[in-house]
PDB file of N, CA and C in Angstrom:
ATOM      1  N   UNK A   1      28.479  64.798  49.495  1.00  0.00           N
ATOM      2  CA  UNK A   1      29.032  63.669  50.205  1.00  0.00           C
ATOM      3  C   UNK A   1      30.501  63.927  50.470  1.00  0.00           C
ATOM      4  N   UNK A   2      30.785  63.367  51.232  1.00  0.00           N
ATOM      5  CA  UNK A   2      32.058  63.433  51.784  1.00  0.00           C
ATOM      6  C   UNK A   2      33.378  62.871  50.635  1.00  0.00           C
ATOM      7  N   UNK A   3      34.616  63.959  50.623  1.00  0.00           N
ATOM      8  CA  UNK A   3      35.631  63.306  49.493  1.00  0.00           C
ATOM      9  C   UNK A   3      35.635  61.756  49.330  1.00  0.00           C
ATOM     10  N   UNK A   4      36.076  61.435  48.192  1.00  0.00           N
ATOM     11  CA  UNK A   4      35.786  60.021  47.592  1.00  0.00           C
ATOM     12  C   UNK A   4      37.772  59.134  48.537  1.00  0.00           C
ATOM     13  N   UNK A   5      38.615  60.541  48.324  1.00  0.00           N
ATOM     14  CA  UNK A   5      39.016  59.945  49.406  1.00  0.00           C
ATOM     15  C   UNK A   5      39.534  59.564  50.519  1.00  0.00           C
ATOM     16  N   UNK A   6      38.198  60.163  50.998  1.00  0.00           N
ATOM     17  CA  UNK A   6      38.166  60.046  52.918  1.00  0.00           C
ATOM     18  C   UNK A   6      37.751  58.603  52.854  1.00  0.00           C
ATOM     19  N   UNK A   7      37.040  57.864  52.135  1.00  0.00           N
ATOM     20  CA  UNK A   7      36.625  56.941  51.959  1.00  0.00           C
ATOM     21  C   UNK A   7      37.664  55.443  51.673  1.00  0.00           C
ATOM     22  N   UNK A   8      37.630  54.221  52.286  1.00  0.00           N
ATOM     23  CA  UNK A   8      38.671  53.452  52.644  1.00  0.00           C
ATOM     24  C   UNK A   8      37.911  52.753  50.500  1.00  0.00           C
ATOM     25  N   UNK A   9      39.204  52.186  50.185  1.00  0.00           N
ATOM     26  CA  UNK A   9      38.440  51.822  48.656  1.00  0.00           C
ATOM     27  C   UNK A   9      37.886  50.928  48.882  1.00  0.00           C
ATOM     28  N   UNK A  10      37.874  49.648  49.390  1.00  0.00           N
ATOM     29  CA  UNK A  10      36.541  48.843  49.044  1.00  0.00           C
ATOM     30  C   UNK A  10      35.028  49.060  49.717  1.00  0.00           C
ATOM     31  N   UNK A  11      35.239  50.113  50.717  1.00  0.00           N
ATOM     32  CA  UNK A  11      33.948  50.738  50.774  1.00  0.00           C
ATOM     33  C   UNK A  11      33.310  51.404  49.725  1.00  0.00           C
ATOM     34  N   UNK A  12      34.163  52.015  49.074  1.00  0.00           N
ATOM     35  CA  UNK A  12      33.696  53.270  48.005  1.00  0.00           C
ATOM     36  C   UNK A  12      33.123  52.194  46.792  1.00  0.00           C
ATOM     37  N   UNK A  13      33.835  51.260  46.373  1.00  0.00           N
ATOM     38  CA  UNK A  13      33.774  50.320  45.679  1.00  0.00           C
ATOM     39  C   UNK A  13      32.455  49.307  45.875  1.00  0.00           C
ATOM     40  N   UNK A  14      31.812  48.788  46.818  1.00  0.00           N
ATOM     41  CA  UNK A  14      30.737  48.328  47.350  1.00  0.00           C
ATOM     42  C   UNK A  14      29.727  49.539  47.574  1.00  0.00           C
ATOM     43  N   UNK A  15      29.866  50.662  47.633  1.00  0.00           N
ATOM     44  CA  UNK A  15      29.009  51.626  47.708  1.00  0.00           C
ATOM     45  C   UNK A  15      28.228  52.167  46.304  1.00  0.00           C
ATOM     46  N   UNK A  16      29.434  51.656  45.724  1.00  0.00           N
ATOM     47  CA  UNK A  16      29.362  52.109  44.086  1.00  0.00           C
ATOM     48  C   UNK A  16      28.515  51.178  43.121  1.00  0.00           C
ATOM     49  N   UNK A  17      28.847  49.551  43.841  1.00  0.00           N
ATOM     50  CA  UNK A  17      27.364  48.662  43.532  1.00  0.00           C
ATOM     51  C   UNK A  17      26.611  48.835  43.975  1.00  0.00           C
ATOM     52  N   UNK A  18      25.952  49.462  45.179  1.00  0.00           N
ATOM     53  CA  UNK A  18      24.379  49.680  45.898  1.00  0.00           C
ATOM     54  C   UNK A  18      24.503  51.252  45.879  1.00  0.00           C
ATOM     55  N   UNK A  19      23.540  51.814  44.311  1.00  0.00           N
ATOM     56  CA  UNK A  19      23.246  53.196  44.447  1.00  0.00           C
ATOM     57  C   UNK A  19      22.329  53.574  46.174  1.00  0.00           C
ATOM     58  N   UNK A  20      21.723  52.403  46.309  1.00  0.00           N
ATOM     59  CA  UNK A  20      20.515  53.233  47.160  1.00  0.00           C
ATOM     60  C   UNK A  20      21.393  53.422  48.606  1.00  0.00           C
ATOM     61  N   UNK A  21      22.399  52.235  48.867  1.00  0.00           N
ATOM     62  CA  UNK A  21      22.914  52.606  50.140  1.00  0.00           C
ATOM     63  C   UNK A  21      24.023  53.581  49.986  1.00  0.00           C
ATOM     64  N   UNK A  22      24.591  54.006  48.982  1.00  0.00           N
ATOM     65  CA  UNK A  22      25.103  55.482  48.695  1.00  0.00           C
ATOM     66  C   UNK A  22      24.283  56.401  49.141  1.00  0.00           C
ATOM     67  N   UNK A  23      22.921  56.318  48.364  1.00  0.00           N
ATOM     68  CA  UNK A  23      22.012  57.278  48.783  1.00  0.00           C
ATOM     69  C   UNK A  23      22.071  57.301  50.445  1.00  0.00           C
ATOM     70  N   UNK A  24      21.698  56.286  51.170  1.00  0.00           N
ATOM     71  CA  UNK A  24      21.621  56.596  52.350  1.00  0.00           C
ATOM     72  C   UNK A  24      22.734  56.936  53.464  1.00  0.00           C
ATOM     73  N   UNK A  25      23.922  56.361  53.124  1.00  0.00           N
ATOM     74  CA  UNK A  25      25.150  56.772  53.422  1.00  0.00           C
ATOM     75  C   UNK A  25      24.998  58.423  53.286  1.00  0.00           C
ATOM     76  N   UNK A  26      25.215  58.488  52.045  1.00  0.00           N
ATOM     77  CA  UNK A  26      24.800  60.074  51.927  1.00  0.00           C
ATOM     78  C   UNK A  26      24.435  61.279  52.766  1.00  0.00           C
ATOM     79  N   UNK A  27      23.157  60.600  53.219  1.00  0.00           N
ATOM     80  CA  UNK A  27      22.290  61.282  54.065  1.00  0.00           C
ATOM     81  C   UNK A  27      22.460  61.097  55.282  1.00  0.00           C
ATOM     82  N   UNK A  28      23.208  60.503  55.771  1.00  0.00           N
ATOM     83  CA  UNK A  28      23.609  60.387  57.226  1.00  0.00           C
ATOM     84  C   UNK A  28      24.258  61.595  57.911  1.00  0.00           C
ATOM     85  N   UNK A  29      23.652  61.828  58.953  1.00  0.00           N
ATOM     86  CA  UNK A  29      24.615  62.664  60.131  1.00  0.00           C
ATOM     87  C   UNK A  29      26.023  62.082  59.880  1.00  0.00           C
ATOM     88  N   UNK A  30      26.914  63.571  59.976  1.00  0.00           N
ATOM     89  CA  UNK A  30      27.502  63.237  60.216  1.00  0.00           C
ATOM     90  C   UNK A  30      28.860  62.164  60.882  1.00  0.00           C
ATOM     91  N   UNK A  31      28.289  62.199  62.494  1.00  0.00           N
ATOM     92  CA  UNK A  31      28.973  61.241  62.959  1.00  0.00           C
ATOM     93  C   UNK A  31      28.538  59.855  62.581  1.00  0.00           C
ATOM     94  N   UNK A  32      27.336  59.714  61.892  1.00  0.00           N
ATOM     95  CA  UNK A  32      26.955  58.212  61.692  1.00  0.00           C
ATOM     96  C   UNK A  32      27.692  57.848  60.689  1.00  0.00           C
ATOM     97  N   UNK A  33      27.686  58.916  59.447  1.00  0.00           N
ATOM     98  CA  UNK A  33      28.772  59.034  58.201  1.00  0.00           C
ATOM     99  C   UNK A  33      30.373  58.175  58.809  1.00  0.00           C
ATOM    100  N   UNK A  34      30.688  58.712  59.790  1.00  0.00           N
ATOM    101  CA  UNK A  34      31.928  58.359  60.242  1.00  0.00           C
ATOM    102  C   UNK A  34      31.928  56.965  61.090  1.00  0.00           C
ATOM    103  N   UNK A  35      31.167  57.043  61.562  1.00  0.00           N
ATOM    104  CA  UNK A  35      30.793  55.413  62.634  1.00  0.00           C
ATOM    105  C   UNK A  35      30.892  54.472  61.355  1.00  0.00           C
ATOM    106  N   UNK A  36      30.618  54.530  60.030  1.00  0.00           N
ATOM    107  CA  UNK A  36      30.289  53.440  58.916  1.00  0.00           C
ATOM    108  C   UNK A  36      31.817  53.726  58.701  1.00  0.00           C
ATOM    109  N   UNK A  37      32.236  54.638  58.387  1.00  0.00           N
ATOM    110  CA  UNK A  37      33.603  54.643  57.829  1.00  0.00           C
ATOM    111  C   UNK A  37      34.503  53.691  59.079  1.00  0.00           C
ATOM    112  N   UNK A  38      34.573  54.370  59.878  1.00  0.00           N
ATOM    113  CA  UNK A  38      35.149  53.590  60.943  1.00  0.00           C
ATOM    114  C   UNK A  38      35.571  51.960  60.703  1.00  0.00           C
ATOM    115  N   UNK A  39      34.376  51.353  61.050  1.00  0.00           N
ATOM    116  CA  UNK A  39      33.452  50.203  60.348  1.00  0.00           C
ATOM    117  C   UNK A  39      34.060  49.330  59.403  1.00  0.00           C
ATOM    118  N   UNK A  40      34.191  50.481  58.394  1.00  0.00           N
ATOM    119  CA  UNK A  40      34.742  49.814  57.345  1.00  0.00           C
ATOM    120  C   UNK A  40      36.134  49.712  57.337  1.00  0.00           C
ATOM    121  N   UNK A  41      36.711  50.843  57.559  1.00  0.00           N
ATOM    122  CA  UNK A  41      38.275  51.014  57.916  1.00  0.00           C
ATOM    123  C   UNK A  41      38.837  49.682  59.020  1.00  0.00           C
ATOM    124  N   UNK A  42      38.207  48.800  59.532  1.00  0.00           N
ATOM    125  CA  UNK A  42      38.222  48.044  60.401  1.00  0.00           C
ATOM    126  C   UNK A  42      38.278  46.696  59.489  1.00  0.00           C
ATOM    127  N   UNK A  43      37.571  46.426  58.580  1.00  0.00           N
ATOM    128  CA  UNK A  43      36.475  45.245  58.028  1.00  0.00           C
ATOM    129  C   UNK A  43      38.370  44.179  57.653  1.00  0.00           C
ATOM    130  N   UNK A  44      38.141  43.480  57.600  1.00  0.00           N
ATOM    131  CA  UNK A  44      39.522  42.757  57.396  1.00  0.00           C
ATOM    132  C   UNK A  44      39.081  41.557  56.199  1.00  0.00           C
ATOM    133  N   UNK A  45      37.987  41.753  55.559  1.00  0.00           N
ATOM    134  CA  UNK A  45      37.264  41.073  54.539  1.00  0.00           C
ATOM    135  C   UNK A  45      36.796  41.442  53.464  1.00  0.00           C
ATOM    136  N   UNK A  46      36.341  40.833  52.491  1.00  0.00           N
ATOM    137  CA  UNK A  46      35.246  41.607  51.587  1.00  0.00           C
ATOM    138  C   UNK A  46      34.060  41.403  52.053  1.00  0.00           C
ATOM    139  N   UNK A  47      33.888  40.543  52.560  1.00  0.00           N
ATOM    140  CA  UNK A  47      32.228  39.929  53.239  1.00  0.00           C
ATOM    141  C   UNK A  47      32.328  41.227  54.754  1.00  0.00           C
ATOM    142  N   UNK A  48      33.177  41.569  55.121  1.00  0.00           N
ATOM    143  CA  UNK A  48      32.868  42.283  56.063  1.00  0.00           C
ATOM    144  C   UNK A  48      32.675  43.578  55.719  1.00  0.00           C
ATOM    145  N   UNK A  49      33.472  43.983  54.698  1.00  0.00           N
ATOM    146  CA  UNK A  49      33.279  44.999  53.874  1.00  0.00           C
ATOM    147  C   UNK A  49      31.093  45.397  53.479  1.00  0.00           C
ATOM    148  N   UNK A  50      31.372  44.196  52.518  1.00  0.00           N
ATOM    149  CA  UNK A  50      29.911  44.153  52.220  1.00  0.00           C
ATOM    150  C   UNK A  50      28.820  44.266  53.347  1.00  0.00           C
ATOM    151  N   UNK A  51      29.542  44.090  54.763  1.00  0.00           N
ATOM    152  CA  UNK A  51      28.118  43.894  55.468  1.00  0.00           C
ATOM    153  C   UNK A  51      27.591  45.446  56.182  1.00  0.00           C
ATOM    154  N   UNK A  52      29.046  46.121  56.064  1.00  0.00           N
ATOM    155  CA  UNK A  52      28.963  47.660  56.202  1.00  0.00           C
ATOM    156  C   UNK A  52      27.905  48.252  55.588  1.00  0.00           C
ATOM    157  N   UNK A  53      28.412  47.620  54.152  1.00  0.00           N
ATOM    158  CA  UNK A  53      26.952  48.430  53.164  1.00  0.00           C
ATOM    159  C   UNK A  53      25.439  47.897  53.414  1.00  0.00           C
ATOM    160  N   UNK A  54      25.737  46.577  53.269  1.00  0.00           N
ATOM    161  CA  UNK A  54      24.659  45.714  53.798  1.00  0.00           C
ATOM    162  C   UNK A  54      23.496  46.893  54.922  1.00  0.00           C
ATOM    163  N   UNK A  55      24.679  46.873  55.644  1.00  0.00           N
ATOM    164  CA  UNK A  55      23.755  47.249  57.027  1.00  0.00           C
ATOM    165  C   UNK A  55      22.833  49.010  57.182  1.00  0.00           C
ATOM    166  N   UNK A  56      23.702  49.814  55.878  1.00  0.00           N
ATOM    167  CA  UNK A  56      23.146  50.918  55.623  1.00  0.00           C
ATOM    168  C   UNK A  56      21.796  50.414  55.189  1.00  0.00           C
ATOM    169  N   UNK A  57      21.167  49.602  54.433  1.00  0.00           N
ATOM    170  CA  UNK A  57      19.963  49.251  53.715  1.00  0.00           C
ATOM    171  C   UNK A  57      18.887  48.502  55.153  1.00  0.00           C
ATOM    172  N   UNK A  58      18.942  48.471  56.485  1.00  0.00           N
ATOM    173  CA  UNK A  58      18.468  47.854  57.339  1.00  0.00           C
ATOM    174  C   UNK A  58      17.604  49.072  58.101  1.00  0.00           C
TER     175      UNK A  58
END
C-alpha cells in the first residue's frame, strides 16, 4: 500500500477503523487509489471524511 504518509490523517485514521475498506483501498488501481485520496484531501468534515471510507465498502 501506498506510504502511510501520502495519506491525509483522518483518512488513515478512519481506514484504520474499517480493516475491510483498507483491504479494498488497498487493492485499488492505482489512479482510483488517488481519486479516494483526492476525496479525502478535500473532505472539510469528519462525516465527510467517513463517507470516503464509507464509499470504498459500496
Amino acid at each position: 500500500m501506498m506510504d502511510q504518509q501520502q495519506l491525509p490523517q483522518g483518512f488513515s485514521m478512519a481506514l484504520s477503523q474499517r480493516p475491510e475498506a483498507m483491504e479494498r483501498f488497498a487493492a485499488l488501481p492505482e489512479t482510483e487509489r488517488q481519486a479516494v485520496i483526492d476525496a479525502a484531501r478535500a473532505a472539510t468534515s469528519k462525516a465527510e471524511m467517513r463517507s470516503c471510507v464509507d464509499r470504498l465498502m459500496q
